[in-house]
Protein backbone atom coordinates (compact mmCIF):
# COMPACT_ATOMS: atom_id res chain seq x y z
CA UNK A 1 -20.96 156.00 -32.02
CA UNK A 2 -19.07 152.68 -31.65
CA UNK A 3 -21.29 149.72 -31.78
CA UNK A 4 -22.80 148.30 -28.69
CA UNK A 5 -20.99 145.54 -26.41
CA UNK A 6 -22.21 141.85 -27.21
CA UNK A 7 -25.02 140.60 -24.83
CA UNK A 8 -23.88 138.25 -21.32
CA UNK A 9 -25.49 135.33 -21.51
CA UNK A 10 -26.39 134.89 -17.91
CA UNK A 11 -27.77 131.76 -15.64
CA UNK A 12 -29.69 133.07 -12.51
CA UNK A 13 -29.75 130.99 -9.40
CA UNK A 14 -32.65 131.37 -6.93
CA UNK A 15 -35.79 133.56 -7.68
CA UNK A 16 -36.96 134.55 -4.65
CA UNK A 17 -37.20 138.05 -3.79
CA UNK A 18 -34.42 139.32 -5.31
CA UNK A 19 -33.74 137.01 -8.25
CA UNK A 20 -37.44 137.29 -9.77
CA UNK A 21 -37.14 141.01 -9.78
CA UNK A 22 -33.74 141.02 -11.02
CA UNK A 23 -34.84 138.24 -13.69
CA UNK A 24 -37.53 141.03 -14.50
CA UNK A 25 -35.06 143.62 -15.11
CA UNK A 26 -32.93 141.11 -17.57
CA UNK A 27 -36.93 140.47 -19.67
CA UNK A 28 -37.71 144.13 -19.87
CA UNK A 29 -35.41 144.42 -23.09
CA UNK A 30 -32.50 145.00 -21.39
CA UNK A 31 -29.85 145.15 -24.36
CA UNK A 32 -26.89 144.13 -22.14
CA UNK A 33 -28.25 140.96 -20.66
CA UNK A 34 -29.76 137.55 -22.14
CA UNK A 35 -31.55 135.15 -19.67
CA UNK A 36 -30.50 131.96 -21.04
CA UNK A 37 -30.88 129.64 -17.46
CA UNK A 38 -32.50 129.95 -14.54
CA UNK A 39 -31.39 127.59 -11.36
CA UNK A 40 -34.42 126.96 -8.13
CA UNK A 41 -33.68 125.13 -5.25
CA UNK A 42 -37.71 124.33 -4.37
CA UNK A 43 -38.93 121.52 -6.41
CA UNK A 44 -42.35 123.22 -6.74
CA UNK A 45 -40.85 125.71 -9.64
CA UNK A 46 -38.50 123.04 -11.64
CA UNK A 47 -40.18 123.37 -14.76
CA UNK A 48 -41.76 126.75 -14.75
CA UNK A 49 -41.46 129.58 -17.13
CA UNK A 50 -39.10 132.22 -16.24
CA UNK A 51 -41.68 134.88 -16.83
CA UNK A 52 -43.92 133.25 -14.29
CA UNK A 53 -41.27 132.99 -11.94
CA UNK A 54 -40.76 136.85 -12.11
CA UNK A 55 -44.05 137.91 -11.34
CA UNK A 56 -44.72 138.95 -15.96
CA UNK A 57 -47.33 137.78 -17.97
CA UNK A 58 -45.07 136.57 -20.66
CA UNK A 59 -43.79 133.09 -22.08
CA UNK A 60 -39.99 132.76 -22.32
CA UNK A 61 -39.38 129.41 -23.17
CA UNK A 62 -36.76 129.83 -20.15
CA UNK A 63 -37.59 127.16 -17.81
CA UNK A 64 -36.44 126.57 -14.12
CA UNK A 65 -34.04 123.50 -13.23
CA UNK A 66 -32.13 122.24 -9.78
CA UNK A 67 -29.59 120.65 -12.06
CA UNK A 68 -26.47 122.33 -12.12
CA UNK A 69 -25.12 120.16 -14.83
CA UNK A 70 -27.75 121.35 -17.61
CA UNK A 71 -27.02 124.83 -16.54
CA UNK A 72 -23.49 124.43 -16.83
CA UNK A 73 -24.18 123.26 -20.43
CA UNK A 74 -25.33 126.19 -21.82
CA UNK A 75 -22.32 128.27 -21.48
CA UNK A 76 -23.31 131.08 -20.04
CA UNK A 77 -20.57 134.35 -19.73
CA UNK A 78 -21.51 134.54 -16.10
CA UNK A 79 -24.19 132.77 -13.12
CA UNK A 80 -25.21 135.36 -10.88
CA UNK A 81 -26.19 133.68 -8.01
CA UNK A 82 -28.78 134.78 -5.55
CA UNK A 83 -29.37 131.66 -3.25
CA UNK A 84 -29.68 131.60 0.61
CA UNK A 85 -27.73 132.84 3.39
CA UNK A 86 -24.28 131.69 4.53
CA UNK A 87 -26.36 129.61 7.06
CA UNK A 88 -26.83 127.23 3.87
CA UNK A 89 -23.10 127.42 3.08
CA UNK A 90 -22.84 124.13 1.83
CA UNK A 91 -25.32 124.24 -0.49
CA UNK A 92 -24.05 127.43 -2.16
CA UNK A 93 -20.39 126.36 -2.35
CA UNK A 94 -21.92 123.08 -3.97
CA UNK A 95 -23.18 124.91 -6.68
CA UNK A 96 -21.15 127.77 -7.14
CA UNK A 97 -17.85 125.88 -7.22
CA UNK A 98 -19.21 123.87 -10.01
CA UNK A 99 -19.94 126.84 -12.35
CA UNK A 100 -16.52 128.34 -11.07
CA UNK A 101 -14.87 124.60 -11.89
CA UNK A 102 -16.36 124.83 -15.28
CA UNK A 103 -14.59 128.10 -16.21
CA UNK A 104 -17.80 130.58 -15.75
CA UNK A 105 -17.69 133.45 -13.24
CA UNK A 106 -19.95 133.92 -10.51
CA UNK A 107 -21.56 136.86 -9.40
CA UNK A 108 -23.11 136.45 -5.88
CA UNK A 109 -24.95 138.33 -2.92
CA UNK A 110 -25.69 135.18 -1.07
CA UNK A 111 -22.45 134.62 1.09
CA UNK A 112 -21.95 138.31 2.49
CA UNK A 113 -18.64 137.01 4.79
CA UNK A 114 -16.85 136.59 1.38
CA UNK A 115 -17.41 140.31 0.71
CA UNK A 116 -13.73 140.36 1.56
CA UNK A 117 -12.55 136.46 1.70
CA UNK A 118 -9.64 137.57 3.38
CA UNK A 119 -11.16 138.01 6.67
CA UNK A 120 -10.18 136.12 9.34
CA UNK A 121 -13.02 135.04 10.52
CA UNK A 122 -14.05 133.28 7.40
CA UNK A 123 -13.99 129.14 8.11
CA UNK A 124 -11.12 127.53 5.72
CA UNK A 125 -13.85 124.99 4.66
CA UNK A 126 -15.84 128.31 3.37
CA UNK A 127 -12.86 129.72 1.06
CA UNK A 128 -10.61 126.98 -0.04
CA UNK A 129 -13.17 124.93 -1.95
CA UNK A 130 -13.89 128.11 -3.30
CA UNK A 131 -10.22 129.13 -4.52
CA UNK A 132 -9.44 125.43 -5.88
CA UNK A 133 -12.88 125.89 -8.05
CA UNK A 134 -11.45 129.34 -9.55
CA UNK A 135 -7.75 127.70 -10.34
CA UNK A 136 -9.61 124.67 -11.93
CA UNK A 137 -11.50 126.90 -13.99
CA UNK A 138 -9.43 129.73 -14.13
CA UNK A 139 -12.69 131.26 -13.43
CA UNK A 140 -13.20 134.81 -10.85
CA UNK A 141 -15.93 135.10 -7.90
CA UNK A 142 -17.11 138.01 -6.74
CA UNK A 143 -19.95 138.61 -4.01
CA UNK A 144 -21.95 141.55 -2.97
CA UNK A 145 -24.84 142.86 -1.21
CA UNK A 146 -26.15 146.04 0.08
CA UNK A 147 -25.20 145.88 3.70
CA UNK A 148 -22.35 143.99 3.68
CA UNK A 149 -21.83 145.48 0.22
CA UNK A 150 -22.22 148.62 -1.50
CA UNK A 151 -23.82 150.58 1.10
CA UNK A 152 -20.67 150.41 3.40
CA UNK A 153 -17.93 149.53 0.90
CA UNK A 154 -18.39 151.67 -2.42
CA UNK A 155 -20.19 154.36 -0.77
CA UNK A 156 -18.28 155.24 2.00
CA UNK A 157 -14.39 154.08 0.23
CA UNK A 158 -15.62 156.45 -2.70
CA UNK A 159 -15.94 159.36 -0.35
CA UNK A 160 -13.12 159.12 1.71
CA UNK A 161 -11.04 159.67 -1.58
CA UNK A 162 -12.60 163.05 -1.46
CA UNK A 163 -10.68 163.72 2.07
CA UNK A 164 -7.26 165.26 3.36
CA UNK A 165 -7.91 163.43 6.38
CA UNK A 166 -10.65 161.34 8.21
CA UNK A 167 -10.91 161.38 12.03
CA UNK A 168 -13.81 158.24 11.52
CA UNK A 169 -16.27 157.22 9.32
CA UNK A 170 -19.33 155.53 10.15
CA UNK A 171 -21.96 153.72 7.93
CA UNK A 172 -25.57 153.26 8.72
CA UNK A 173 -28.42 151.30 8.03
CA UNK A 174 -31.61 152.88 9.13
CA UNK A 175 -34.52 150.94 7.84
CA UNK A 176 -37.97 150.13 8.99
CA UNK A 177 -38.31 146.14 8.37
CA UNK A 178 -42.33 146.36 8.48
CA UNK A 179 -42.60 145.08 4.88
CA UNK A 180 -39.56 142.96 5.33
CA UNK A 181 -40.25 139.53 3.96
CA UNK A 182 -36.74 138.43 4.78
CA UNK A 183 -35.12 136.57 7.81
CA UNK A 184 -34.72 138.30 11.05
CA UNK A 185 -36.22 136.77 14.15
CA UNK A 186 -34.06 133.95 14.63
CA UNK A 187 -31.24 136.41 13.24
CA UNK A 188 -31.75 139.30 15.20
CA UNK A 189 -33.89 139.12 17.42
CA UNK A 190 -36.97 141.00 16.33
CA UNK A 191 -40.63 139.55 17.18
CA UNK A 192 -38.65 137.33 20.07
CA UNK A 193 -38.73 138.42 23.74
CA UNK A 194 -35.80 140.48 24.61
CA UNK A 195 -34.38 137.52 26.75
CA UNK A 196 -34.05 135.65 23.50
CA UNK A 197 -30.44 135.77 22.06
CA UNK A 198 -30.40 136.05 18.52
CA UNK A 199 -27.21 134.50 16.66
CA UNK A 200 -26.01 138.05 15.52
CA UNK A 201 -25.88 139.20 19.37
CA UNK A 202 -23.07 136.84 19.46
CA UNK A 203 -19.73 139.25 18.63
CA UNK A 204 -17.65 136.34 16.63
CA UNK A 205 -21.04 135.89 14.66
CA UNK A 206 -21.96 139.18 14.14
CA UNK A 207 -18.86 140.11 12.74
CA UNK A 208 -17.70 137.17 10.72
CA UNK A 209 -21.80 138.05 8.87
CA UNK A 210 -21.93 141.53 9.21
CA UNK A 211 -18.16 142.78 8.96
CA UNK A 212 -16.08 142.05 6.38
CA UNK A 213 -16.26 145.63 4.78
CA UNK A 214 -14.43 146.97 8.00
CA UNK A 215 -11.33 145.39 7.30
CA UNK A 216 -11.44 146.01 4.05
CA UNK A 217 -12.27 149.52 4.54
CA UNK A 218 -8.91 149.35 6.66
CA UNK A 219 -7.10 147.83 4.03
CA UNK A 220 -8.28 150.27 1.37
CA UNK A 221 -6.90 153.24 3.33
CA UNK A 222 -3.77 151.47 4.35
CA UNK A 223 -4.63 151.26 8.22
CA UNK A 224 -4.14 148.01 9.91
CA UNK A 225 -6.90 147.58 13.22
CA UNK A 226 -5.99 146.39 16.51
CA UNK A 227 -9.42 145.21 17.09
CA UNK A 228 -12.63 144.64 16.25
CA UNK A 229 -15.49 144.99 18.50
CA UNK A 230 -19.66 144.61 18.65
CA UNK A 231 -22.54 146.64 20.28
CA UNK A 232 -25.62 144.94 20.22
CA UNK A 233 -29.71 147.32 21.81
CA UNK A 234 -33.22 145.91 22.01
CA UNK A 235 -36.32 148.44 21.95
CA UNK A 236 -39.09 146.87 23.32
CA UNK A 237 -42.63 147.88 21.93
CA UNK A 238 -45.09 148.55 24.41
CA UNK A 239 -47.72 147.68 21.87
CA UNK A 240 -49.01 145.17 18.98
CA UNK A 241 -47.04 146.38 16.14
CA UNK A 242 -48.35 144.98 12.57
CA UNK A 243 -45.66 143.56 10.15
CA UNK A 244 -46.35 141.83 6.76
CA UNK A 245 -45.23 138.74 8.20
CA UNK A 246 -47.80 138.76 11.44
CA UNK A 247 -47.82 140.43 14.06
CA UNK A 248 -44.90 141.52 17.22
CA UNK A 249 -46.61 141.25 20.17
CA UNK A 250 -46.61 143.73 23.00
CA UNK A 251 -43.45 143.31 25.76
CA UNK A 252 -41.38 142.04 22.59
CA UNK A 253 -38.55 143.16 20.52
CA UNK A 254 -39.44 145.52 18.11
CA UNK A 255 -36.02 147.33 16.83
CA UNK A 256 -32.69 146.34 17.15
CA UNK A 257 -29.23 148.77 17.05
CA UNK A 258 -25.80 147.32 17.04
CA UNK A 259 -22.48 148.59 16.02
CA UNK A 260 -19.57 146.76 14.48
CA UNK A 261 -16.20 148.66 15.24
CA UNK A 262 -12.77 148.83 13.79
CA UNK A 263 -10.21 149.95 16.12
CA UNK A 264 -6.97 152.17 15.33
CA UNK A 265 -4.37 153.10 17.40
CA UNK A 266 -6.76 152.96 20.78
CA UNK A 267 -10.06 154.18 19.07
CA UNK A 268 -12.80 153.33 16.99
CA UNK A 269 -12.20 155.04 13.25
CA UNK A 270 -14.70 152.95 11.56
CA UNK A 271 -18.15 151.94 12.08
CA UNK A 272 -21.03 150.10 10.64
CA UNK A 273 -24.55 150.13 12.10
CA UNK A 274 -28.16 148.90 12.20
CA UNK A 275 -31.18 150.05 13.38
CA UNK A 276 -33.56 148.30 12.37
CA UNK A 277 -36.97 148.74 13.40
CA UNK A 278 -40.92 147.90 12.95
CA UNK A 279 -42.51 150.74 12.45
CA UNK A 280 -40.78 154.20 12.14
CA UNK A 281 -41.71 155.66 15.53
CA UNK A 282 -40.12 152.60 17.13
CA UNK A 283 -36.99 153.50 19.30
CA UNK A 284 -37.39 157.07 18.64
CA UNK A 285 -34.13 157.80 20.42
CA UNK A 286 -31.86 155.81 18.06
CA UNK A 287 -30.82 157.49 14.92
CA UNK A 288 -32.99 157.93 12.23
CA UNK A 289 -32.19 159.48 8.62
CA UNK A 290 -33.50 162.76 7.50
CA UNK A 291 -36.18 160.45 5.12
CA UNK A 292 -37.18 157.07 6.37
CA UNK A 293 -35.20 153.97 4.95
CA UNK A 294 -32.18 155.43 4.05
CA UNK A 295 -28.38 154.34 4.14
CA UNK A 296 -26.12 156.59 5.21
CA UNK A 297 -22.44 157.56 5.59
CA UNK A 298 -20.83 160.04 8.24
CA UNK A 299 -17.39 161.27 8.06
CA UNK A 300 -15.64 163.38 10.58
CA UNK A 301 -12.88 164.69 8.78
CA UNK A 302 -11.43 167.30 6.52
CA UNK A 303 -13.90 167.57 5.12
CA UNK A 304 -16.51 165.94 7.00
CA UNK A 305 -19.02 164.61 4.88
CA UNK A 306 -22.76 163.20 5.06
CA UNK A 307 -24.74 161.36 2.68
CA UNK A 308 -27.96 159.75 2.13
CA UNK A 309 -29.33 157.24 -0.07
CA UNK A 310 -32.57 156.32 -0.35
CA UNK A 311 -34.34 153.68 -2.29
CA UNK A 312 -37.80 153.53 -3.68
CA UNK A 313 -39.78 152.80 -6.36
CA UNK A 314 -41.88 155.53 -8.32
CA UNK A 315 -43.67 153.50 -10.71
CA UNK A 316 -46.80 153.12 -8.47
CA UNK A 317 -46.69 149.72 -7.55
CA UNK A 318 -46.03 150.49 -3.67
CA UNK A 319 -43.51 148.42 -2.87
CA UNK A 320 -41.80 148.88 0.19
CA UNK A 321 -38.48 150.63 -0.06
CA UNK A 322 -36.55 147.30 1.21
CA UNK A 323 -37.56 145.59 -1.26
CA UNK A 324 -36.12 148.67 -3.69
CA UNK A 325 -32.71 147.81 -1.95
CA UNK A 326 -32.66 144.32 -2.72
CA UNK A 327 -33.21 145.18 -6.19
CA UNK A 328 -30.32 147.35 -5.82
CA UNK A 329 -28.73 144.56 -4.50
CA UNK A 330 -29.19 141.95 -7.30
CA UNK A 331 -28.94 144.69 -9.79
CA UNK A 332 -24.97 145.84 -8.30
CA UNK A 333 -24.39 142.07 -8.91
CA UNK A 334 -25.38 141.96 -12.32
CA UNK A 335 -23.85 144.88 -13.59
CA UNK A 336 -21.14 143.62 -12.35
CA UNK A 337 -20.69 140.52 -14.66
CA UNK A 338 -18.77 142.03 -17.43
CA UNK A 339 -16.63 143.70 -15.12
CA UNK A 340 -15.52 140.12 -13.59
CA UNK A 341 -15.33 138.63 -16.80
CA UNK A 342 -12.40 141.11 -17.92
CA UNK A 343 -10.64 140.51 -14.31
CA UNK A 344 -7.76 137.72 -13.72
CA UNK A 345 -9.32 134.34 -12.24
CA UNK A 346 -9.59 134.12 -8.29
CA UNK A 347 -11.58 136.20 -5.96
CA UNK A 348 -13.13 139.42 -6.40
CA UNK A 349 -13.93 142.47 -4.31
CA UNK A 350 -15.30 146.05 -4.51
CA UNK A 351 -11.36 146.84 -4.39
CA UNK A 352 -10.68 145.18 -7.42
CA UNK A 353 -13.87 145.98 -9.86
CA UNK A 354 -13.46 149.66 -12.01
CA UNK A 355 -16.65 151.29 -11.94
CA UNK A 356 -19.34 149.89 -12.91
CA UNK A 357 -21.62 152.38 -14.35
CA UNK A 358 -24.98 150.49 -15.52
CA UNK A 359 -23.89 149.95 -19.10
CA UNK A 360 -27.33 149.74 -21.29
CA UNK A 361 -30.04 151.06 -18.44
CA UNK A 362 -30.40 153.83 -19.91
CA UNK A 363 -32.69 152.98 -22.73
């Protein structure tokens, strides 16, 4: 047996819900990784103990900063960066570009529109502060997520190279958002009265968020679109429906579908799509998976294929099964790190990475 790979020593940035499990992961003797820096944006948890910060009862020594610079400093091989939304893009080009300027990859979920940077409707000011950092440094970038990101890139590009030929594909998110501690009323919609417009109804938003895996998907099968358009459904609930953030009140919105659509030769060949509802009875009439919470891909083709994936944790703790996705999420950009570091410098995608199997999680 050859000898095992050298550890990554990694910097994590943000430790909210997805960092502080992923930062769990990395303290659970995981032989691949070594948590050398952790970055916070909240002042509250400068200074705290990474173990505290991930929910353990252990003492790491590891302790939270907002300074970039002292990350920077400890040479890590990658930062894998898990801060806000592109709605805080400057913020996360501030501090990304600076690890990228400094020669370290980054490894990111936060910014899903550079899931493929290429797309047009990316903002200049998003991507060439962004490019200049990686020439500086000579230094890569790649970002992921679940949906934008694995669920409707890997997934679905992986089997089409199983088909002769593909009539359309489509790629689904079908989750109940009940235990959802993440952002969606001002987003999409859900808790506001159905008169509300949420920014993702817009088309040019929704797609420039929520897209960028259809033209690559396009690109990756040597297609080029002559459009992309938007659906956008509210359900309604005709009663109180619980949540663990409060509670959506009767004669509100309660699930939202909508359909991002690229469009070949005069129809639509691939799809990406939402529901996502409170409670699992919600909008029965919308599509649901054959177990609740589950992503899934449809092809009609030769030969048409369907799959499911599910995500859920089994170790008795009952958390919700989106929260198992966004550890799925921080975990696809972590395995990813030595991956980057072996690429040229510049931008990454799911087009460019080999696979990336999960060395050392098997232990």
């Amino acid at each position: 047996m050859t000898a095992p790979p050298p550890q990554k020593r990694i910097v994590v940035w943000g430790t909210g819900v997805v960092g502080s499990m992923v930062i769990a992961e990395i303290l659970d003797g995981h032989p691949r990784f070594e948590l050398v820096g952790v970055g916070v944006s909240n002042p509250a948890k400068v200074g705290k103990d990474a173990g505290e910060l991930a929910g353990l009862d252990v003492v790491t020594g590891v302790r939270a900063t907002d300074s970039v610079d002292e990350l920077i400093a400890l040479g890590p091989d990658a930062l894998v960066h898990y801060g806000p939304t592109a709605q805080f893009a400057d913020e996360n080009i501030r501090v990304m570009s600076a690890f990228l300027r400094a020669g370290i990859d980054v490894c990111s979920t936060a910014m899903t529109p550079w899931v493929w940077p290429t797309m047009k409707q990316n903002p200049a000011a998003w991507i060439d502060p962004i490019t200049e950092a990686c020439v500086a440094g000579g230094a890569s970038c790649f970002t992921t997520g679940v949906d934008p990101g694995f669920a409707n890139d890997l997934f679905p590009m992986t089997l089409m190279g199983l088909c002769g030929r593909v009539e359309s594909i489509r790629a689904s998110e079908l989750v109940d958002y009940t235990d959802y501690e993440g952002d969606y009323e001002d987003e999409m919609g859900i808790g506001r009265s159905p008169d509300f417009t949420p920014l993702l109804e817009i088309p040019d938003l929704l797609v420039m968020a929520w897209g960028a895996t259809v033209p690559m998907m396009a690109e990756a099968v040597g297609i080029e679109l002559d459009d992309i358009t938007t659906t956008w459904e509210k359900w309604v609930t005709p009663e109180d429906r619980t949540t663990v953030k409060g509670v959506v009140e009767a004669g509100n919105v309660a699930a939202i579908r909508f359909t991002i659509n690229g469009v070949h030769q005069g129809r639509e060949v691939i799809t990406l799509e939402h529901v996502n509802r409170i409670g699992h009875d919600a909008a029965p009439e919308w599509p649901s998976g054959s177990a609740d919470d589950v992503y899934r891909v449809d092809i009609v083709g030769s030969p048409s294929i369907w799959q499911e994936t599910a995500f859920r944790f089994t170790d008795g703790s009952g958390r919700a099964p989106a929260v198992a996705g966004c550890l799925a999420t921080g975990m696809r950009a972590l395995n990813a790190v030595p991956a980057v570091n072996d690429l040229p410098a510049g931008w990454v995608t799911a087009l460019d990475l080999p696979l990336v199997p999960g060395v050392g999680t098997i232990r």
